[in-house]
Protein backbone atom coordinates (compact mmCIF):
# COMPACT_ATOMS: atom_id res chain seq x y z
CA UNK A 1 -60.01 272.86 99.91
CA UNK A 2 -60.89 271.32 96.64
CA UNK A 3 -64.29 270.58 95.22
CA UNK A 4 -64.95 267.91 93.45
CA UNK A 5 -67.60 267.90 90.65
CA UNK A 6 -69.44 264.15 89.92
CA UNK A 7 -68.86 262.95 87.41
CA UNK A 8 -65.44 263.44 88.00
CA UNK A 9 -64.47 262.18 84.52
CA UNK A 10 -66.91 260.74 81.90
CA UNK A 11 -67.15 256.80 80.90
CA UNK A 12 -64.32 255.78 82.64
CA UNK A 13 -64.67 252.91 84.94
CA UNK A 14 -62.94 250.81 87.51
CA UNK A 15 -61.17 254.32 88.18
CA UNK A 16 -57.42 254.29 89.98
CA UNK A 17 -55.24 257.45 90.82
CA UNK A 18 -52.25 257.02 92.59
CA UNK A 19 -48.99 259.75 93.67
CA UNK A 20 -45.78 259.51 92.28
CA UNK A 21 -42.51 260.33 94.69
CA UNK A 22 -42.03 264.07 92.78
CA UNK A 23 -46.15 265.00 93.78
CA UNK A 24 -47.61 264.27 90.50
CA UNK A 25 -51.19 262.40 90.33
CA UNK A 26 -51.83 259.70 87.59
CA UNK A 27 -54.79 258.46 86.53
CA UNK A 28 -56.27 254.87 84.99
CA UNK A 29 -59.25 253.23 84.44
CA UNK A 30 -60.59 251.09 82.04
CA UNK A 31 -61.64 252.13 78.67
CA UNK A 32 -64.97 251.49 77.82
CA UNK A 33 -67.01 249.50 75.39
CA UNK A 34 -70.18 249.84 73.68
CA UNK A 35 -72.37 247.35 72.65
CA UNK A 36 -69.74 243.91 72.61
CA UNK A 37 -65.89 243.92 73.54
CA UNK A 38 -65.10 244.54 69.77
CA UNK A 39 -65.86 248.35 70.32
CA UNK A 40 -63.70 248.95 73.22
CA UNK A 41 -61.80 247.47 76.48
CA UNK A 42 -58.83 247.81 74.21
CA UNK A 43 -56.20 249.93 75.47
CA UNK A 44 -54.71 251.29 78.76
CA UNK A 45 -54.53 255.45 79.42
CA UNK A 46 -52.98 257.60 81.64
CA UNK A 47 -53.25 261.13 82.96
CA UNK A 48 -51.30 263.19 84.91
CA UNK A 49 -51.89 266.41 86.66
CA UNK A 50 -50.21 268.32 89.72
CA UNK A 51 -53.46 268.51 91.55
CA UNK A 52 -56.20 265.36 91.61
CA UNK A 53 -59.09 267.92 90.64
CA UNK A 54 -57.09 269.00 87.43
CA UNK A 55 -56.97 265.03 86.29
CA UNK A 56 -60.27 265.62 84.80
CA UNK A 57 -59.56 267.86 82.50
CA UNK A 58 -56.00 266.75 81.62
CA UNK A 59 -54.57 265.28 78.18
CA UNK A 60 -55.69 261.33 78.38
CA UNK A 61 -52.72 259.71 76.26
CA UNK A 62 -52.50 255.48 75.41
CA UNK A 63 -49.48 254.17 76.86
CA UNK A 64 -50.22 250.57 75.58
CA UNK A 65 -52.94 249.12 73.10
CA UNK A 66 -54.48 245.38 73.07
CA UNK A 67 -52.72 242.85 70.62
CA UNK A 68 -54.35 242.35 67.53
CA UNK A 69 -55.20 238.40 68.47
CA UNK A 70 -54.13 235.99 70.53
CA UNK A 71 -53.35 236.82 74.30
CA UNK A 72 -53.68 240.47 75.81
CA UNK A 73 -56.34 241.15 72.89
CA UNK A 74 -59.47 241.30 74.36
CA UNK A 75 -61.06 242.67 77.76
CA UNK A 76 -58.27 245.00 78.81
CA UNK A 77 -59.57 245.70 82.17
CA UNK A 78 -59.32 247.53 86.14
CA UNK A 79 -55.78 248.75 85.07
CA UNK A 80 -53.57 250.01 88.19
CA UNK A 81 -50.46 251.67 88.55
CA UNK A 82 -48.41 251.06 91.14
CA UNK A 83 -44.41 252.62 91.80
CA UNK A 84 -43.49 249.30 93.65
CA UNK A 85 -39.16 248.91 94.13
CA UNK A 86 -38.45 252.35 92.45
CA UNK A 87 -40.16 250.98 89.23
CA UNK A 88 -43.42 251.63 87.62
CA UNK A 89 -45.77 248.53 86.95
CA UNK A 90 -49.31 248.57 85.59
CA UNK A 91 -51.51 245.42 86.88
CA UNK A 92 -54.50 244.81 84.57
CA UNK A 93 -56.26 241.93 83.21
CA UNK A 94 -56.74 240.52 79.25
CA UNK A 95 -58.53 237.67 78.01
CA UNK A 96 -56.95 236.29 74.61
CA UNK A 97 -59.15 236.47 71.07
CA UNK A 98 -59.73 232.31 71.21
CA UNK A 99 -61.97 232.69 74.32
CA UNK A 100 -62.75 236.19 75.52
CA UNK A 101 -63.61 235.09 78.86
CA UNK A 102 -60.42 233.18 79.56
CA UNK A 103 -59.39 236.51 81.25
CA UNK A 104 -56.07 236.71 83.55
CA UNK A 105 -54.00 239.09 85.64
CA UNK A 106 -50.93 240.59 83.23
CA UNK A 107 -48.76 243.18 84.70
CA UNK A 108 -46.19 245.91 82.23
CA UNK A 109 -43.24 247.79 83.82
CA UNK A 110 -42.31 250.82 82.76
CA UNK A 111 -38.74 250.67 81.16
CA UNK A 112 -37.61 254.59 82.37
CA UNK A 113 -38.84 256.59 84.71
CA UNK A 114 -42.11 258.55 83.71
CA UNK A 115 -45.01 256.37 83.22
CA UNK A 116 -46.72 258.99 81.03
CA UNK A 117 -44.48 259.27 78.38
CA UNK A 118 -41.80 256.13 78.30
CA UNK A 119 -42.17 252.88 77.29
CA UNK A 120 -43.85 249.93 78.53
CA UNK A 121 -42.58 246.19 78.76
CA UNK A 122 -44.97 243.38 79.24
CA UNK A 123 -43.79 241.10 81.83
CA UNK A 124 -46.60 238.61 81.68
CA UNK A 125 -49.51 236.81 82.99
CA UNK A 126 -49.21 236.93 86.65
CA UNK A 127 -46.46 233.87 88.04
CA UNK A 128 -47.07 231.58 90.88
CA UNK A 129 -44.95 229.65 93.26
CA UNK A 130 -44.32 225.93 92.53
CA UNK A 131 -46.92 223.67 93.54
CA UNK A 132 -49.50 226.17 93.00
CA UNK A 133 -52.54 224.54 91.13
CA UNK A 134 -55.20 227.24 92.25
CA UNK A 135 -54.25 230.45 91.05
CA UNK A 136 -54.91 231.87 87.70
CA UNK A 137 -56.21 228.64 86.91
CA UNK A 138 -59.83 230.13 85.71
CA UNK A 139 -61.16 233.79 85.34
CA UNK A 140 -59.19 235.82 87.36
CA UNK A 141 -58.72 239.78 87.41
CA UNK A 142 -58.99 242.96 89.13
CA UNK A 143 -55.38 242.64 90.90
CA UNK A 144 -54.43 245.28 93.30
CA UNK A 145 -50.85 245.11 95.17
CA UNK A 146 -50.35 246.81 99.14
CA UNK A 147 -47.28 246.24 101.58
CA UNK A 148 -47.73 246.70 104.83
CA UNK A 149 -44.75 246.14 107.83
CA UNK A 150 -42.22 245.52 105.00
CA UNK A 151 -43.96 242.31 103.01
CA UNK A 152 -45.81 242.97 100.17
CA UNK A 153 -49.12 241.54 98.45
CA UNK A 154 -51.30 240.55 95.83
CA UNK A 155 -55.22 240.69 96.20
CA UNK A 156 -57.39 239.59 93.18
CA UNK A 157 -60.80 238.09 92.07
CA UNK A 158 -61.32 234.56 90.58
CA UNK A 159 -64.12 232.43 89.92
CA UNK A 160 -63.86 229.33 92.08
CA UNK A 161 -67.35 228.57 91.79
CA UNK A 162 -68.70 232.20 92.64
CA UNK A 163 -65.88 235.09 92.04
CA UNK A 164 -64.37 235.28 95.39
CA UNK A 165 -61.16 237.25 96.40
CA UNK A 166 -57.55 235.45 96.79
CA UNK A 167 -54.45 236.67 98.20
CA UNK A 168 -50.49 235.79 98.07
CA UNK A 169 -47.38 237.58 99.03
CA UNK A 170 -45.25 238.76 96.08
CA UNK A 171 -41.77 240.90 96.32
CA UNK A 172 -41.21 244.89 95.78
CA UNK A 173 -38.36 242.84 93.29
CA UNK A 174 -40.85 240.93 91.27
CA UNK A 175 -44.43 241.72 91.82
CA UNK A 176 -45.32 240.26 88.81
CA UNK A 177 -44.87 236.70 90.66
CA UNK A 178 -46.69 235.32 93.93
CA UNK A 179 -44.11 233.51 96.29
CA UNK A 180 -46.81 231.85 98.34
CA UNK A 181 -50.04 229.60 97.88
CA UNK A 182 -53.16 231.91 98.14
CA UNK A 183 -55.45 232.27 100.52
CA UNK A 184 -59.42 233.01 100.39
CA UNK A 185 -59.91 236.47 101.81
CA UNK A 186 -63.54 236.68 100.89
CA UNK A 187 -66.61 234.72 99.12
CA UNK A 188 -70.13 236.17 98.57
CA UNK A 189 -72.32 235.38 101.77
CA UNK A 190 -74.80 237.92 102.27
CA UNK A 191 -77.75 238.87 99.42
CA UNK A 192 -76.18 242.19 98.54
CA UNK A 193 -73.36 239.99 97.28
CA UNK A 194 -75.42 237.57 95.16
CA UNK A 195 -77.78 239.74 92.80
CA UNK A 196 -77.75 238.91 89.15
CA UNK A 197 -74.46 237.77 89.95
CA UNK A 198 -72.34 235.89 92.94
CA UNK A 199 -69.15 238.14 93.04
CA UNK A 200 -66.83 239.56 94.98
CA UNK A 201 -64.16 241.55 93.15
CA UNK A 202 -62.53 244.98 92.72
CA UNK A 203 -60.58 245.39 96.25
CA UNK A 204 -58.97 248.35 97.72
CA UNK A 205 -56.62 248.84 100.43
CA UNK A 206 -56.89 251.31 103.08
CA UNK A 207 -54.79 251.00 106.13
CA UNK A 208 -54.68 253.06 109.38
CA UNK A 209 -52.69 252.85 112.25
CA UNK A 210 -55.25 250.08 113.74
CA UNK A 211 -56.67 248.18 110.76
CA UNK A 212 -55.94 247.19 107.34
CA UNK A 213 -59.48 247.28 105.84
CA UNK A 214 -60.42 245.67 102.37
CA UNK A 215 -62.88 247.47 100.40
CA UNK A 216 -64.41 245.34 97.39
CA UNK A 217 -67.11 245.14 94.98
CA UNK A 218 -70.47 242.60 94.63
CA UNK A 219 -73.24 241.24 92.75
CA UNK A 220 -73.78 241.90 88.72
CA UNK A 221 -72.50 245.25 87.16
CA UNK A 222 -75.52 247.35 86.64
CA UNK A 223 -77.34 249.04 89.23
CA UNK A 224 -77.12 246.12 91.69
CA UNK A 225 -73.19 246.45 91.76
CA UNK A 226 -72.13 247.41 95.54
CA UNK A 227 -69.27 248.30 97.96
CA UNK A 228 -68.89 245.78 100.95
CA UNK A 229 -65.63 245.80 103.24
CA UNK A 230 -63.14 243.43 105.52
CA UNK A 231 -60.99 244.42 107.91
CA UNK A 232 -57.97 243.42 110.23
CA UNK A 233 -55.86 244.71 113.08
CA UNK A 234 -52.77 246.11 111.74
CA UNK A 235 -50.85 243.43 114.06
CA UNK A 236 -52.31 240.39 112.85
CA UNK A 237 -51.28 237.87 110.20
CA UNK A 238 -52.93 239.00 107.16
CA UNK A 239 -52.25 235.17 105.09
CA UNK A 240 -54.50 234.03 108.42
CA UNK A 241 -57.83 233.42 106.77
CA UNK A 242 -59.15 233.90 110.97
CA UNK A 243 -57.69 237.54 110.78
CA UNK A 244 -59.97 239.03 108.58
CA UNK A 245 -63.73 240.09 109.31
CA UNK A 246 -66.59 240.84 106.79
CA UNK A 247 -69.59 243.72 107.44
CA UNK A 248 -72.46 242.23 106.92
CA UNK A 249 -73.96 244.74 105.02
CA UNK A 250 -72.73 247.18 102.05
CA UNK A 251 -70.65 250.43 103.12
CA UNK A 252 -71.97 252.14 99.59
CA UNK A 253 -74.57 250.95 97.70
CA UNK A 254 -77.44 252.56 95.30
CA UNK A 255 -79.85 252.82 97.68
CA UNK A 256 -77.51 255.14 99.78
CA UNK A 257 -76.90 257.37 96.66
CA UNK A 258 -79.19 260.38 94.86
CA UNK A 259 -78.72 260.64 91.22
CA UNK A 260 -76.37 257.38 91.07
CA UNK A 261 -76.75 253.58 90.54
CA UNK A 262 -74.07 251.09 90.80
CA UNK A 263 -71.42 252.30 93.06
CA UNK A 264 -68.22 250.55 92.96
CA UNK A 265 -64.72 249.32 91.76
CA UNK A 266 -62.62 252.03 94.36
CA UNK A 267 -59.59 252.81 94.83
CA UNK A 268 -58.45 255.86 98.06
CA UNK A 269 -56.40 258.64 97.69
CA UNK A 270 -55.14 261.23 99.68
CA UNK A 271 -55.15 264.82 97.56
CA UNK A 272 -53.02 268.09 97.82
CA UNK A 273 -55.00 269.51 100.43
CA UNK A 274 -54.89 266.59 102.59
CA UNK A 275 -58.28 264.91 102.14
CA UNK A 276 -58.34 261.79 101.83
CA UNK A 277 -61.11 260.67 98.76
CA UNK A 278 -62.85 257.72 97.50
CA UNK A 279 -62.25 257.61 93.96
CA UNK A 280 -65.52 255.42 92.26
CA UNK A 281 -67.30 254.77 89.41
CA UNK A 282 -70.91 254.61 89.17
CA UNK A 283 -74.14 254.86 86.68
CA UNK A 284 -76.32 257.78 86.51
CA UNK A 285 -79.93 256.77 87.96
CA UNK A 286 -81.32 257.31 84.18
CA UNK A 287 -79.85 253.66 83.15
CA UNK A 288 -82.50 252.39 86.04
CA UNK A 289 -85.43 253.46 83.44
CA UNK A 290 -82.91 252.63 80.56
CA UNK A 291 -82.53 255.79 79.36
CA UNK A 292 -78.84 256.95 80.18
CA UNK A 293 -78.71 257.26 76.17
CA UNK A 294 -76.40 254.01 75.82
CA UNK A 295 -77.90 250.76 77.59
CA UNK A 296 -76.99 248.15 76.66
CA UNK A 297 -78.76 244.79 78.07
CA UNK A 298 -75.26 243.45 79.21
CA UNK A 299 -74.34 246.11 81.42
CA UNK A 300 -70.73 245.50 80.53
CA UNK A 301 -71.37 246.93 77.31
CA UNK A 302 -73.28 249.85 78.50
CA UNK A 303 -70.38 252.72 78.71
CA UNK A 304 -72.34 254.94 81.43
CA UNK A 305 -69.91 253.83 84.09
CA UNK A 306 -68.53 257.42 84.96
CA UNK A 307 -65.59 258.04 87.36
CA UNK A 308 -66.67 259.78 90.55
CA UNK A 309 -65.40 261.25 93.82
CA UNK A 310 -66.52 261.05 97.65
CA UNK A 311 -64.31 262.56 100.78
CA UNK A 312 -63.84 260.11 103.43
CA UNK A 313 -64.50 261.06 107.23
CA UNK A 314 -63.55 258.51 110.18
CA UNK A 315 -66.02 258.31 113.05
CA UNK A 316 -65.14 258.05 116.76
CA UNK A 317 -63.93 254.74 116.52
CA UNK A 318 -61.49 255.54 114.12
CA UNK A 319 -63.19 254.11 110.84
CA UNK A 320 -63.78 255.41 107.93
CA UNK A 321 -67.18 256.76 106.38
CA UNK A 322 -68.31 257.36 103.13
């Protein structure tokens, strides 16, 4: 069985591997930036590897780089890439150079077959079905896409008020469009969701045969940045706001952790020998005291978000445990 070492790879963030159909691994996350979004957050990169525990030391390569100006040129951010309809897409939010924080979901499709080395075609900011005057309308990012008994979805954070999670349905055809209104899966409630900041962001799908469970991020992006988690049975309607449950307290957090601070923005993947992992990012305890040799007061800014690895168990009841 494979060990994984932590930090799994360096200053990379908001980490996402996924398996393509032929066994290979890919990984994304989001490039960092040090000191203001002018030195960094400004390009999207890929890696590739046989075997998850060989994507940290495989060749990273750019597969697409932030516009000069305008939109798509500033906070390139929480990339994904998904093989939805026997095409590659890559869901990731911008914010243009006019107002860096006017940040939105954008999605590229790959225009062959191999996501490492082909091509990329931007398809857009996000669509939404007519008569939809809530989505996208304000902040919005960190879009993830599941199906589950043949529809498909779109789960993503916007600030309505606090940053809360939305979802929609969307097609394996065109997932770079919603076909429904959204619905709100989740709002900070408890305190672990409201320091330095009110957020809930960053989710991950993880479905078993009883539950489809939400994993997402809260609070500010330092230290105080957590993992919560919703679930649902498998059977119910997932658009029902009713179906869906919150834990009350954090599944991850820093407290929980030795050596770490800031747990969060996950994604799950199953690796070559079976395991299913917990792919993470998280700080080293060091930028607690300020001294993980690049804090920065925005935490944003500070690059010591490394990627990280934990194996998942599942208890007697069938859940999963970190």
């Amino acid at each position: 069985m494979a060990e994984y070492k932590n930090p799994f790879i360096e200053e990379r963030a908001d980490p996402f591997i996924t398996k393509g159909t032929d066994g290979t691994y890919f990984f994304t996350a989001s490039y960092p930036a040090a000191g203001d979004e002018l030195h960094g957050y400004d390009r999207i990169i890929l890696r590739k590897s046989d075997t998850v525990r060989g994507l940290a030391v495989s060749e990273e390569k750019t597969v697409w780089t932030a516009h000069e100006s305008g939109i798509m040129s500033r906070h390139i951010w929480a990339p994904e890439l998904h093989f939805i309809g026997g095409k590659w897409y890559i869901f990731f939010a911008a914010a243009r150079s006019e107002n860096k924080w006017d940040i939105k979901p954008y999605v590229l499709r790959c225009k062959e077959n191999d996501p490492y080395t082909d091509n990329w075609e931007e398809m857009g900011v996000v669509g939404k079905t007519e008569g939809d005057d809530l989505s996208f309308r304000c902040f919005s990012l960190d879009m993830t896409y599941f199906e589950h008994k043949g529809k498909s979805y779109l789960i993503w954070a916007q600030i309505e008020g606090d940053s809360s999670l939305f979802m929609a349905e969307t097609t394996r055809e065109e997932p770079w469009k919603i076909i429904t209104k959204p619905i709100l899966l989740s709002r900070p409630e408890y305190d672990w969701e409201k320091r330095v900041y009110r957020v809930n962001e960053g989710a991950a799908v993880l479905k078993t045969e009883e539950k489809v469970y939400v994993f997402f991020s809260a609070s500010g992006t330092g230290a105080e940045y957590c993992i919560g988690r919703l679930e649902a049975d498998a059977d119910a309607d997932l658009m029902n706001p009713d179906s869906w449950k919150k834990l009350s307290r954090p599944v991850l957090s820093t407290e929980m952790l030795q050596g770490e601070a800031g747990p969060g923005h996950n994604c799950f993947i199953t690796d070559e020998d079976g395991e299913l992992l917990l792919v993470y990012h998280a700080r080293p305890s060091s930028h607690l005291m300020k001294e993980c040799g690049t804090f920065c007061e925005e935490s944003l800014y500070d690059p010591c978000r490394h990627a990280r690895i934990r194996k998942i168990r599942f208890n007697e009841s069938n859940e999963p445990v970190i």
